[in-house]
N, C-alpha and C. Protein backbone atom coordinates (compact mmCIF):
# COMPACT_ATOMS: atom_id res chain seq x y z
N UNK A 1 12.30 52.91 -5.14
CA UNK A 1 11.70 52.60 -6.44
C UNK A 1 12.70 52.93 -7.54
N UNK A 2 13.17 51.94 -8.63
CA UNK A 2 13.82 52.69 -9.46
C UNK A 2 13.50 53.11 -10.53
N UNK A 3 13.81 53.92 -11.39
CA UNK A 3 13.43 54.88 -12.73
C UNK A 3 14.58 54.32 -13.47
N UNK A 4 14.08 54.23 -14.63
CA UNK A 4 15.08 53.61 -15.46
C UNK A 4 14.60 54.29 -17.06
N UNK A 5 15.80 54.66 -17.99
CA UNK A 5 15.76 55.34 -19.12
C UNK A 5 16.68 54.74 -20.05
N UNK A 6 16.21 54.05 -21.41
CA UNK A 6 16.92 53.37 -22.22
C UNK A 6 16.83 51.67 -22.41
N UNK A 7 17.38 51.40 -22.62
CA UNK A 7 17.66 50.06 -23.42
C UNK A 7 18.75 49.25 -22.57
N UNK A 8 18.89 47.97 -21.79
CA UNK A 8 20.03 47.53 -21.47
C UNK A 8 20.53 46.90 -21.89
N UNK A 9 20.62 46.39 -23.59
CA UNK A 9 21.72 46.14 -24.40
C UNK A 9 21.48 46.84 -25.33
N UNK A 10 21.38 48.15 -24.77
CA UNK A 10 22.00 48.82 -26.35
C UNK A 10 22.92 50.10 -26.11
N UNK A 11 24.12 50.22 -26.70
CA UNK A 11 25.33 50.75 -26.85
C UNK A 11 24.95 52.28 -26.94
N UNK A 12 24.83 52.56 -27.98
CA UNK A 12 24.12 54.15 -28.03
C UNK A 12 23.29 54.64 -27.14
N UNK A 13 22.72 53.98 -26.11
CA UNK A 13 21.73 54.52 -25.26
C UNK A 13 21.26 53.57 -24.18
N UNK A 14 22.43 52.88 -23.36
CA UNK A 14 22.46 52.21 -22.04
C UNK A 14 21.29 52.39 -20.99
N UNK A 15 20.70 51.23 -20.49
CA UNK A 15 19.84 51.31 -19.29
C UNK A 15 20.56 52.36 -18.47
N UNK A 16 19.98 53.43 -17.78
CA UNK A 16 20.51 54.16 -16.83
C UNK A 16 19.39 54.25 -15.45
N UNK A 17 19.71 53.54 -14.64
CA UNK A 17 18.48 53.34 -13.57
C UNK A 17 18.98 53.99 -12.26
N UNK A 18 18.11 54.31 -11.13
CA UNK A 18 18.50 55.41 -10.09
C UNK A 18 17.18 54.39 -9.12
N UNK A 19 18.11 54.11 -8.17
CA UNK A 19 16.98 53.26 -6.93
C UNK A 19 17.00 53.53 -5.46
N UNK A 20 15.94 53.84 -5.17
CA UNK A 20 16.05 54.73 -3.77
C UNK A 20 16.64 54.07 -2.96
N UNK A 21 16.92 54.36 -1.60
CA UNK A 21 17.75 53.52 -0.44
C UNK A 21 16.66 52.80 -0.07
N UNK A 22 15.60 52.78 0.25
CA UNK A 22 14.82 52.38 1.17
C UNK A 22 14.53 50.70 -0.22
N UNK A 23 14.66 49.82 0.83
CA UNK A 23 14.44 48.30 0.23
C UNK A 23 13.06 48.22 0.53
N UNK A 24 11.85 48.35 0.67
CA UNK A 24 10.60 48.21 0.70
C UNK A 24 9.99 48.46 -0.60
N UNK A 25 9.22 48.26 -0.81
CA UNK A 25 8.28 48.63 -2.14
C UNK A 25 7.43 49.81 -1.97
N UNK A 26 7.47 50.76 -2.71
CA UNK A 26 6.91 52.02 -3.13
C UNK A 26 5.17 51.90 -2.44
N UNK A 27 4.12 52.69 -2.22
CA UNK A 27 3.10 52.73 -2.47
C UNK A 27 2.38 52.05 -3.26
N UNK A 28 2.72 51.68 -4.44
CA UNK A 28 2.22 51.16 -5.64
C UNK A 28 2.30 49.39 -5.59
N UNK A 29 3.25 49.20 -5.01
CA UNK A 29 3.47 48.13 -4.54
C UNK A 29 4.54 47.22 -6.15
N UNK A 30 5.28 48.30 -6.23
CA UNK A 30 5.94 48.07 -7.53
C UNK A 30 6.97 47.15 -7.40
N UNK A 31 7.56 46.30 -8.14
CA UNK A 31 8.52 45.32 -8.42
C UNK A 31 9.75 46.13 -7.80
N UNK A 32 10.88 45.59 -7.02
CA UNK A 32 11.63 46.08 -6.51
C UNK A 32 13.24 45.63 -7.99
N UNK A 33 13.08 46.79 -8.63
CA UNK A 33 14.11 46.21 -9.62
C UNK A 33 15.58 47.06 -9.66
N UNK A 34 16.89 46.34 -10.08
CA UNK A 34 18.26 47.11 -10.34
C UNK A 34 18.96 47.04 -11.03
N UNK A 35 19.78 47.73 -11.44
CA UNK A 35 20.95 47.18 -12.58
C UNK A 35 22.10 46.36 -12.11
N UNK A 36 22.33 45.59 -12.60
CA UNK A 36 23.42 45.13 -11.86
C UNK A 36 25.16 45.33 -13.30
N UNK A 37 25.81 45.10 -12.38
CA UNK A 37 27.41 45.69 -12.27
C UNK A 37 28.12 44.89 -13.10
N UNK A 38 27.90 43.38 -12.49
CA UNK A 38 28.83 42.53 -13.47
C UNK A 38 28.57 41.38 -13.50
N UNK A 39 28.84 40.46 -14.11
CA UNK A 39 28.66 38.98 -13.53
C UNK A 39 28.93 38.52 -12.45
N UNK A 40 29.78 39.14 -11.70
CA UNK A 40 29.68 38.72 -10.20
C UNK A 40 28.75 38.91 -9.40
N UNK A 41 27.96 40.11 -10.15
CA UNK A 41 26.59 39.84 -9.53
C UNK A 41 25.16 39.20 -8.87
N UNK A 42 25.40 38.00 -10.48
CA UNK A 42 24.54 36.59 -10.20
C UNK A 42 25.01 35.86 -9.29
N UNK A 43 23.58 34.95 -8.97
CA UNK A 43 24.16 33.92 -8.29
C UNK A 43 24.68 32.75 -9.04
N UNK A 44 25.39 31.98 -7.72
CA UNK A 44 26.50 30.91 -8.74
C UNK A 44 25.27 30.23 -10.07
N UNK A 45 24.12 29.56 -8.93
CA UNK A 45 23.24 29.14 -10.27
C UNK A 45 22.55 29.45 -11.67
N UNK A 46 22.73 30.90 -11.34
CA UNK A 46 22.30 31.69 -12.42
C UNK A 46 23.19 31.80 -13.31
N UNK A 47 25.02 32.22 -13.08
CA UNK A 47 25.78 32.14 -13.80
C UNK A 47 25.91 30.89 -14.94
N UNK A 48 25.73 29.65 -13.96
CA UNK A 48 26.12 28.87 -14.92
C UNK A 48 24.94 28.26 -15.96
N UNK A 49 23.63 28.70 -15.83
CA UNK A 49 22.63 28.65 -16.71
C UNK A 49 23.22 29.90 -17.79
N UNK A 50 23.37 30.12 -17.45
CA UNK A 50 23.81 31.84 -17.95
C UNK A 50 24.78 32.10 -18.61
N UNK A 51 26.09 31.53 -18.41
CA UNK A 51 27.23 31.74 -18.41
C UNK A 51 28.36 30.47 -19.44
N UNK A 52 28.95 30.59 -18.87
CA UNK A 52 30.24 30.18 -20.22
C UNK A 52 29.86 28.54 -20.28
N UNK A 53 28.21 27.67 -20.39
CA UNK A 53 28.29 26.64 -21.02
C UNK A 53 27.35 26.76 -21.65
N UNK A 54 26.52 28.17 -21.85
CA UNK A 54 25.96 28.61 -22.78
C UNK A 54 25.98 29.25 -23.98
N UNK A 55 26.85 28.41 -25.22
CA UNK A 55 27.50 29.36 -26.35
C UNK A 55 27.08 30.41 -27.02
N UNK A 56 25.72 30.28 -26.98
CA UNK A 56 25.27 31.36 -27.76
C UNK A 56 25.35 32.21 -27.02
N UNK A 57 25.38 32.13 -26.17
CA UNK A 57 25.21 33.96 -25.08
C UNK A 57 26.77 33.89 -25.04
N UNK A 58 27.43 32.71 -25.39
CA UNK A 58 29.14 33.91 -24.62
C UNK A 58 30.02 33.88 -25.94
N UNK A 59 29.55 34.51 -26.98
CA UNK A 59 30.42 34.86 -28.16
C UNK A 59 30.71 36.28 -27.57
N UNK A 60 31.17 36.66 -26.94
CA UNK A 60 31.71 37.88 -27.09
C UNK A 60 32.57 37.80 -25.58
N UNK A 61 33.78 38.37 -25.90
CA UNK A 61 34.93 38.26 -25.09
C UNK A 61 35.08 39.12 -23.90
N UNK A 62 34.50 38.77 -22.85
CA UNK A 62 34.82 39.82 -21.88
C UNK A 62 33.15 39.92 -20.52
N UNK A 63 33.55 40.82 -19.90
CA UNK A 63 32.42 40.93 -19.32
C UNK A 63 30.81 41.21 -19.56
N UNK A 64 30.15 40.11 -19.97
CA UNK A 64 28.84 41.03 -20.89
C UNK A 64 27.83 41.73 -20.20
N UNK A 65 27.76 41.76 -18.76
CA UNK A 65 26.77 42.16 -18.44
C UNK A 65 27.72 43.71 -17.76
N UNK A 66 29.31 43.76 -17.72
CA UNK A 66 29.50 45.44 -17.35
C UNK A 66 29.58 46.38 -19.03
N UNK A 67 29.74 45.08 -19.96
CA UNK A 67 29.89 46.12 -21.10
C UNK A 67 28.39 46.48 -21.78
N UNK A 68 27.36 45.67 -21.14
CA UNK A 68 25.90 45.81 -22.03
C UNK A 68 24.82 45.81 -20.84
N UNK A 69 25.07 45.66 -19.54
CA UNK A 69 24.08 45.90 -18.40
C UNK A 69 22.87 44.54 -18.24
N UNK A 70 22.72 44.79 -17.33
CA UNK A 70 21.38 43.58 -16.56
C UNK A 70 20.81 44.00 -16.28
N UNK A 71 19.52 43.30 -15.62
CA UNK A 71 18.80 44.04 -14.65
C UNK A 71 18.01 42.26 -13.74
N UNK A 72 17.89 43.03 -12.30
CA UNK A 72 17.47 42.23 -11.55
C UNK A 72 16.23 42.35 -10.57
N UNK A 73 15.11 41.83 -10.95
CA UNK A 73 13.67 42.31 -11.20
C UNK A 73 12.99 41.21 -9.47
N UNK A 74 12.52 42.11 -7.85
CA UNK A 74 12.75 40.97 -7.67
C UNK A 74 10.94 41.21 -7.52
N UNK A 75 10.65 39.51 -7.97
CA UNK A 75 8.81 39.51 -8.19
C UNK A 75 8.23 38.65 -7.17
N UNK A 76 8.96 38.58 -5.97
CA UNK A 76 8.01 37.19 -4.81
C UNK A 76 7.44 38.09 -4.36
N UNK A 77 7.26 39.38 -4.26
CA UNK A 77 6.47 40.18 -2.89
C UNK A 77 5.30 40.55 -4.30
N UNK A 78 4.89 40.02 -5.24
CA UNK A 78 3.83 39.86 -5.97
C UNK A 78 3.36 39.01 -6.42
N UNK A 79 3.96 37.76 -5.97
CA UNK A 79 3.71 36.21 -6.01
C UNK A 79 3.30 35.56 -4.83
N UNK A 80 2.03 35.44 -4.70
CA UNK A 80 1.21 34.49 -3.09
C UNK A 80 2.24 33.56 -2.93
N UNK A 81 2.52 32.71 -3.76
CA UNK A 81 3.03 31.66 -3.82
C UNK A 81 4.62 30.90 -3.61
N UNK A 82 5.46 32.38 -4.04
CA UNK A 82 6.25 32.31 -4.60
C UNK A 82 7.42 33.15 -3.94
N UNK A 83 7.81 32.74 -2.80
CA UNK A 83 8.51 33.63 -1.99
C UNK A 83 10.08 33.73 -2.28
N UNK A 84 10.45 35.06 -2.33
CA UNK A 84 12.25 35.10 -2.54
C UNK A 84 12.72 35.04 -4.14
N UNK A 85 11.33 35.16 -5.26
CA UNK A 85 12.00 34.68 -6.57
C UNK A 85 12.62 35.87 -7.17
N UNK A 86 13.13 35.64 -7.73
CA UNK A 86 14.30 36.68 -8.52
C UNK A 86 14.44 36.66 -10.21
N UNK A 87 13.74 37.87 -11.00
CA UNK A 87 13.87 37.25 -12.58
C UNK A 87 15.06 38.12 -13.03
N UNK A 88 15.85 37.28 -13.92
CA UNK A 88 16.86 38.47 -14.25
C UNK A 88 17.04 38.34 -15.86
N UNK A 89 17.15 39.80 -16.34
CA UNK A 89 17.26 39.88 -17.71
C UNK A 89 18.48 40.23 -18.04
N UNK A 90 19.36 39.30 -18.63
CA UNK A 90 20.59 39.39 -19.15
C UNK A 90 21.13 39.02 -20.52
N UNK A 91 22.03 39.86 -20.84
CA UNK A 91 22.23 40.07 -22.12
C UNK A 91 22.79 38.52 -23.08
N UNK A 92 22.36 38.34 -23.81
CA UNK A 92 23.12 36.92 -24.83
C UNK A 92 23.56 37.22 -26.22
N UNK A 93 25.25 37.30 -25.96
CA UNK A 93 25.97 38.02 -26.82
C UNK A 93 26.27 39.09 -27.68
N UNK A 94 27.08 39.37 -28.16
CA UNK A 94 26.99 41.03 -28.82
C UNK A 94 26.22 41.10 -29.74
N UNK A 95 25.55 42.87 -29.72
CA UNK A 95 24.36 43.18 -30.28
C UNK A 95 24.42 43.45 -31.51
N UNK A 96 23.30 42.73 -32.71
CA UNK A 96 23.48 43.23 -33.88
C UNK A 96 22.96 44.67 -34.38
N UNK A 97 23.35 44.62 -35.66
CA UNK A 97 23.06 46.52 -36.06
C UNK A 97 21.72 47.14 -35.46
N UNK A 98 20.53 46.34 -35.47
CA UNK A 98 19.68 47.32 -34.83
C UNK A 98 19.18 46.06 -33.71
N UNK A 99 18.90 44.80 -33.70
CA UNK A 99 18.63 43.88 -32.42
C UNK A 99 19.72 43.27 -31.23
N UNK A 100 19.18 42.88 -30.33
CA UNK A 100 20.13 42.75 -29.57
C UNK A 100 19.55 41.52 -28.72
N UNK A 101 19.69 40.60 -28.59
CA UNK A 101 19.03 39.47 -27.52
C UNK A 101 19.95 39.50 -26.43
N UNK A 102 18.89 38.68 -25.74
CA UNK A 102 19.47 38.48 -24.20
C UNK A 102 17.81 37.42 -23.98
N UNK A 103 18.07 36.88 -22.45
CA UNK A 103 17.31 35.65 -22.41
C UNK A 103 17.11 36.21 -20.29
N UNK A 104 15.72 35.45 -20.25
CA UNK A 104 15.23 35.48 -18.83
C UNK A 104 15.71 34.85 -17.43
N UNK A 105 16.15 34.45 -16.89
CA UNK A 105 16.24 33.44 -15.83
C UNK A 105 15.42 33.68 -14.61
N UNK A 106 14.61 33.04 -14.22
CA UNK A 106 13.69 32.83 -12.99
C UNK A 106 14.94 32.51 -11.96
N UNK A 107 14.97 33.24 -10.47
CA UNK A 107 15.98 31.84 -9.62
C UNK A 107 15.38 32.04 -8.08
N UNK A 108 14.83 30.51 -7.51
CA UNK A 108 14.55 30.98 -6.74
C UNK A 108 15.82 30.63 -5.84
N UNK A 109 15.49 31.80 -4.28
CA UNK A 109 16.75 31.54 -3.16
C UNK A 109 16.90 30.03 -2.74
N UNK A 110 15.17 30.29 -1.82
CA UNK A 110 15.22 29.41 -0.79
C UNK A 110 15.83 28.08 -1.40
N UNK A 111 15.51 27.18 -2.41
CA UNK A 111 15.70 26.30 -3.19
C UNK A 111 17.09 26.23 -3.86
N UNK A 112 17.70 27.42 -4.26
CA UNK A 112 18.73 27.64 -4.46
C UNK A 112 18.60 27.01 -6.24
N UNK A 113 17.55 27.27 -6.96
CA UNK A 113 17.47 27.24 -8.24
C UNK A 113 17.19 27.78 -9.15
N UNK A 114 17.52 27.61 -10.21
CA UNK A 114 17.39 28.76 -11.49
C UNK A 114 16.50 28.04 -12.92
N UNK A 115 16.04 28.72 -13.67
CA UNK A 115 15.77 28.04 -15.20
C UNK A 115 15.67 28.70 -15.87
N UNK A 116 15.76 28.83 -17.72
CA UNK A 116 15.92 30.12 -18.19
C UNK A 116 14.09 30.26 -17.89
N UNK A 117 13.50 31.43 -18.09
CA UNK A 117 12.22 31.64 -18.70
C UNK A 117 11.44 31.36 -19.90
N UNK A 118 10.97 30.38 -19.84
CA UNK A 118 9.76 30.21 -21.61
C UNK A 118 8.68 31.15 -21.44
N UNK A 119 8.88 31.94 -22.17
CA UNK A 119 7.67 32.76 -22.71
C UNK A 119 6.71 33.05 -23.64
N UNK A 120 5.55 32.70 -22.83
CA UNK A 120 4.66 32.54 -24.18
C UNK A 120 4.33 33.79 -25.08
N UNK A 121 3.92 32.99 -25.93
CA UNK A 121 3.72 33.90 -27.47
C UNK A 121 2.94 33.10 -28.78
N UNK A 122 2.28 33.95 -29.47
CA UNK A 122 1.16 33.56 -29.86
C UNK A 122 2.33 33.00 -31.31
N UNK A 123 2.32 31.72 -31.77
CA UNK A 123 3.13 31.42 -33.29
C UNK A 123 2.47 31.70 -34.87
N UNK A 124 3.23 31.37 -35.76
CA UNK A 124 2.07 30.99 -36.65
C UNK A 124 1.12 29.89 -37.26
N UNK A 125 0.82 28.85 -35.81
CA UNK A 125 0.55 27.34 -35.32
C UNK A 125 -0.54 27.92 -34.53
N UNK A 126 -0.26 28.90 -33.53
CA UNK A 126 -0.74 28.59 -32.26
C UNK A 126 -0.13 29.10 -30.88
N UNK A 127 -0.41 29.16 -29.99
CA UNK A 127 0.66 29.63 -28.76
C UNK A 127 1.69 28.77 -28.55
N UNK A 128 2.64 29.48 -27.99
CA UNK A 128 4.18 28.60 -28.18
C UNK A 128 4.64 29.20 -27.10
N UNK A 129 5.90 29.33 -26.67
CA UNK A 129 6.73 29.70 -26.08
C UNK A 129 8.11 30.11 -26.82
N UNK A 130 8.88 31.20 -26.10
CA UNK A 130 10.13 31.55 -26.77
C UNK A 130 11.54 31.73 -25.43
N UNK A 131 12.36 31.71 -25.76
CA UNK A 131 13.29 31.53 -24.55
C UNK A 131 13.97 32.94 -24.89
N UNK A 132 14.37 33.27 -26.02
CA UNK A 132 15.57 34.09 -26.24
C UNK A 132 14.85 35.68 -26.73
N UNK A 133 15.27 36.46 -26.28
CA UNK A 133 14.24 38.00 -26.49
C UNK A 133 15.11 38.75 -27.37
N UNK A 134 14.31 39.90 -28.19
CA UNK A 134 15.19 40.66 -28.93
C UNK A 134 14.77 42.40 -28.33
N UNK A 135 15.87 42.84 -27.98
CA UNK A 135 15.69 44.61 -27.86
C UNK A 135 14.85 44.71 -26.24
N UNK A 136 15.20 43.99 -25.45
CA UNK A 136 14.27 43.49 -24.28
C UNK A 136 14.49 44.47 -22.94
N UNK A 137 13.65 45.06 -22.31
CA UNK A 137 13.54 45.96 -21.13
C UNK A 137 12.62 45.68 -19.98
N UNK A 138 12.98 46.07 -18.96
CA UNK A 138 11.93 45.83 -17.81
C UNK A 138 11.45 47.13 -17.67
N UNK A 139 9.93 47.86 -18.06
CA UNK A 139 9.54 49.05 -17.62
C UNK A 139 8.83 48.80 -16.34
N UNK A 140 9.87 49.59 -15.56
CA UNK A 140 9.67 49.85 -13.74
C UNK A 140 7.94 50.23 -13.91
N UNK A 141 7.70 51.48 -14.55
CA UNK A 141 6.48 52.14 -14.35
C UNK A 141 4.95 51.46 -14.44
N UNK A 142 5.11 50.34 -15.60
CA UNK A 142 4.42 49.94 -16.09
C UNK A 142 4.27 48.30 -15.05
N UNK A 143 5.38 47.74 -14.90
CA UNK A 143 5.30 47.22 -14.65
C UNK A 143 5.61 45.88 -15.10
N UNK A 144 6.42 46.12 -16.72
CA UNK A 144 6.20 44.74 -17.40
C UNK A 144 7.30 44.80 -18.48
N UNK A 145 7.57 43.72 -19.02
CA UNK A 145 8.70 42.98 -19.57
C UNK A 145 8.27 43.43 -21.19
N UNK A 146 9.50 43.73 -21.62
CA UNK A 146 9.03 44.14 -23.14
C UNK A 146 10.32 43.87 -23.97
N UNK A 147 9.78 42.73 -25.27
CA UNK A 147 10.74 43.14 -26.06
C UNK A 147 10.11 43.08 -27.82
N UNK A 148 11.15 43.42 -28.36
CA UNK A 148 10.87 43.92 -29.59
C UNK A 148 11.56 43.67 -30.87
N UNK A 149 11.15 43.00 -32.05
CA UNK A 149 11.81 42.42 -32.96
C UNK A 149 11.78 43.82 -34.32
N UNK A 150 13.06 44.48 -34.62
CA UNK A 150 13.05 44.88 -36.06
C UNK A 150 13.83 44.19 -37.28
N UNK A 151 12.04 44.31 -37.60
CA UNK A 151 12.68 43.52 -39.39
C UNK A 151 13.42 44.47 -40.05
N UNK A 152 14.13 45.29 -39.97
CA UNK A 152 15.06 46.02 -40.54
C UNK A 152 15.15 47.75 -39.88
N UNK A 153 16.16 47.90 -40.08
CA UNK A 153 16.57 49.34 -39.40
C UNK A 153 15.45 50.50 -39.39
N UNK A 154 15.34 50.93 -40.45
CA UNK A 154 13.86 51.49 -40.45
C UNK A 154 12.06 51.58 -39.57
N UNK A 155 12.51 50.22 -39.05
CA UNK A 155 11.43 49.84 -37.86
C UNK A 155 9.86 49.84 -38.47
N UNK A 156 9.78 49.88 -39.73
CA UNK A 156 8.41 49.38 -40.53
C UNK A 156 8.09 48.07 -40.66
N UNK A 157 8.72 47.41 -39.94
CA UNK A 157 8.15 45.62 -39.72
C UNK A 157 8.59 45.01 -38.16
N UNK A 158 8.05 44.22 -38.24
CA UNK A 158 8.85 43.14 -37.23
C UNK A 158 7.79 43.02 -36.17
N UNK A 159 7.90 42.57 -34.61
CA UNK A 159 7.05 42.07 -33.73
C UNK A 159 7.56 42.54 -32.59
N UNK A 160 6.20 42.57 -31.61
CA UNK A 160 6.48 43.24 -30.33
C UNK A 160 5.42 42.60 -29.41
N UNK A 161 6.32 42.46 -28.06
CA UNK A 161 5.51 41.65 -26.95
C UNK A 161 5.71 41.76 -25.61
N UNK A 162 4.82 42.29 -24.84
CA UNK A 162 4.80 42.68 -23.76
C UNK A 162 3.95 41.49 -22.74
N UNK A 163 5.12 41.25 -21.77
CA UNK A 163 4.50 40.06 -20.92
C UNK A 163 4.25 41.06 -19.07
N UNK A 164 3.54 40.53 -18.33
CA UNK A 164 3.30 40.49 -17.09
C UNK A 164 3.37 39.46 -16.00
N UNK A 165 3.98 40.03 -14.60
CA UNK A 165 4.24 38.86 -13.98
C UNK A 165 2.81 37.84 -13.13
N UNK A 166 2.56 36.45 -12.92
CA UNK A 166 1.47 36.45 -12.88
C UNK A 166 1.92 36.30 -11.24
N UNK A 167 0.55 37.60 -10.65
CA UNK A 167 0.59 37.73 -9.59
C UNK A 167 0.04 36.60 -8.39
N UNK A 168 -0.50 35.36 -8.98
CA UNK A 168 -1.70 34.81 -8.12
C UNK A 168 -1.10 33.22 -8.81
N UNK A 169 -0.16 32.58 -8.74
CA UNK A 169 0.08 31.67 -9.66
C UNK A 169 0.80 30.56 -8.81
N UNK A 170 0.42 29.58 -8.59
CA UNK A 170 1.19 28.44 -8.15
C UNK A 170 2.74 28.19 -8.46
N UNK A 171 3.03 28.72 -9.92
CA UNK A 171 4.11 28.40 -10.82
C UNK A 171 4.46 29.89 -11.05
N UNK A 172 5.76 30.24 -11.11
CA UNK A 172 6.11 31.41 -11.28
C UNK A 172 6.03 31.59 -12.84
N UNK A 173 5.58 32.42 -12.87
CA UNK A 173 5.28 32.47 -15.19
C UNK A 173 5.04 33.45 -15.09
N UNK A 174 5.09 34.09 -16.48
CA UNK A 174 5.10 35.67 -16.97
C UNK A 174 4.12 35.18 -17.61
N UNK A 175 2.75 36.23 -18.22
CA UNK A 175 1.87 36.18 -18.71
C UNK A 175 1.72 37.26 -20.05
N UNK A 176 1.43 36.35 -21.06
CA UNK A 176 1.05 37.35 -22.84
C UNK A 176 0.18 38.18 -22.38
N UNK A 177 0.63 39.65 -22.59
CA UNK A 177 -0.43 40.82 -22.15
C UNK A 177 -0.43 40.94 -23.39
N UNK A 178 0.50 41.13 -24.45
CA UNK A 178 0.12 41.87 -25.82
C UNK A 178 0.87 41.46 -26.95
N UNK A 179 0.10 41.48 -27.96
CA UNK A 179 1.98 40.88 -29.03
C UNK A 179 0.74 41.62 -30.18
N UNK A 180 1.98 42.11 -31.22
CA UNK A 180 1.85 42.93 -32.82
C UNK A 180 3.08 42.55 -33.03
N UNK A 181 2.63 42.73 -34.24
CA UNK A 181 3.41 41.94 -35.57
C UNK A 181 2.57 42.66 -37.10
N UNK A 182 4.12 42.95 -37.31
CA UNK A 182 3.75 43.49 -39.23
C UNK A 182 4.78 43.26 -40.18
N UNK A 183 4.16 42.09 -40.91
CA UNK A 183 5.20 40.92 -42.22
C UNK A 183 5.69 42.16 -43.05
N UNK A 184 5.36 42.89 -43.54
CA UNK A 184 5.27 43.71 -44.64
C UNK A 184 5.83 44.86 -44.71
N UNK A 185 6.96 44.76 -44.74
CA UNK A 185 8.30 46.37 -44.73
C UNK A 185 8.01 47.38 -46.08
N UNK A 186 7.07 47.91 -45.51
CA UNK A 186 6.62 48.89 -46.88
C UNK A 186 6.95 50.45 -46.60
N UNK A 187 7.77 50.73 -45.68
CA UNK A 187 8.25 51.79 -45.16
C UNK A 187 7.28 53.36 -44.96
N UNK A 188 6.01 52.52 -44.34
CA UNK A 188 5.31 52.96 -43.72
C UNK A 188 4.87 52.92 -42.15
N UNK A 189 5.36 53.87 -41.72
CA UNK A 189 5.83 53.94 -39.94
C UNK A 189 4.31 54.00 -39.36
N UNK A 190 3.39 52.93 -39.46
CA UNK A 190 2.49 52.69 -38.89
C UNK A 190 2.04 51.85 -37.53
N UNK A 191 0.69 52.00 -37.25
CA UNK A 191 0.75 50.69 -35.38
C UNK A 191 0.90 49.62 -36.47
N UNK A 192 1.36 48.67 -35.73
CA UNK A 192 1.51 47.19 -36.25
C UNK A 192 0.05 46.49 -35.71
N UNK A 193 -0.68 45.78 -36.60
CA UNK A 193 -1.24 44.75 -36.28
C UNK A 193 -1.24 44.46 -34.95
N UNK A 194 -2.51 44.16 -34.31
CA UNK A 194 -2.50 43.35 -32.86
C UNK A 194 -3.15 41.88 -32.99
N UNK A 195 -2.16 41.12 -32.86
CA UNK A 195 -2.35 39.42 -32.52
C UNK A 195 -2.87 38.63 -31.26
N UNK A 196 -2.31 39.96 -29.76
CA UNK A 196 -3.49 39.51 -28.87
C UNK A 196 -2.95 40.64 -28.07
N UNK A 197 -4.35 40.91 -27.52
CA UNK A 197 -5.09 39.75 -27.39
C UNK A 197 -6.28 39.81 -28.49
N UNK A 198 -6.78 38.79 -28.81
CA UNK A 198 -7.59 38.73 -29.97
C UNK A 198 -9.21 39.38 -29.79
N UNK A 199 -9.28 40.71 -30.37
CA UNK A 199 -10.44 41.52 -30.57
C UNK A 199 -11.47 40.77 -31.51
């Protein structure tokens, strides 16, 4: 099982994860997840969804996933459906002063295919989908995908959204467990607004 502490694109305070030997799943029946090392890590298909014909993720010169970390989340042994899939969260280009994006890729083996992840999220329309994440982590414990938008350094605005993998699903998809959001930087360090699920 691994334990993981921090942020994996963020500089001041790096994902640091520790994963037992044993390749089975815990008691809990928890997501079998790791950090990975470098881009040689991915697979070829993932790279090149991923990788240098994707500009926005490769403004920055060099290895991005040994200088800012990955992680490789694997979710078929919680998918009926969905055997061998692999989600990986990797970083998309260097991080600004307090956000940092990076983007999803689903890949399955057997098939030998990849796509980024659309994730839904509630707009100001309606539910939508988003591809590209800001401040984004996989919590082992919990179980679920989290990322987080600050409207400015201070962290008195901006949006936050926590997805889950859907366990019972024909189609491999992550599911809106939660999203807050607060327009209004009044530099009051309060909960933000909850948008869903809708009370």
């Amino acid at each position: 099982m691994l334990k993981c502490v921090g942020n994996i694109l963020s500089v001041a305070m790096p994902l640091i994860c520790l994963l037992s030997t044993s390749a089975a799943f815990g008691k809990d029946n928890d997501l079998i997840a790791q950090a990975l090392l470098s881009e040689a890590d991915l697979p070829i298909v993932v790279r090149k969804i991923w990788g240098r014909s994707n500009e926005e993720c490769m403004t920055f010169d060099g290895d991005l996933i040994k200088t800012f970390g990955g992680t490789e989340v694997a979710v078929s042994e919680v998918s009926k459906y969905n055997s061998s899939v692999r989600f990986y969260l990797l970083p998309c280009g260097s991080p600004a002063a307090y956000n940092a994006t990076a983007i999803g890729i689903v890949y399955y083996p057997k098939g030998n295919l990849a796509k980024i992840a659309s994730l839904p999220i509630i707009g100001n329309r309606g539910p939508t989908t988003q591809d590209v994440l800001l401040n984004a982590s996989w919590d082992t414990k919990k179980q679920q995908l989290i990322s987080y938008y600050k409207g400015r350094g201070l962290g008195d605005c901006g949006s936050s959204f926590v997805w889950e993998w859907e366990k019972n699903s024909f189609i491999a998809a992550f599911v809106l467990i939660e999203q807050k959001s607060k327009e209004n930087c009044d530099g009051v360090d309060d909960e933000w607004p909850l948008v869903w699920p809708i009370k």
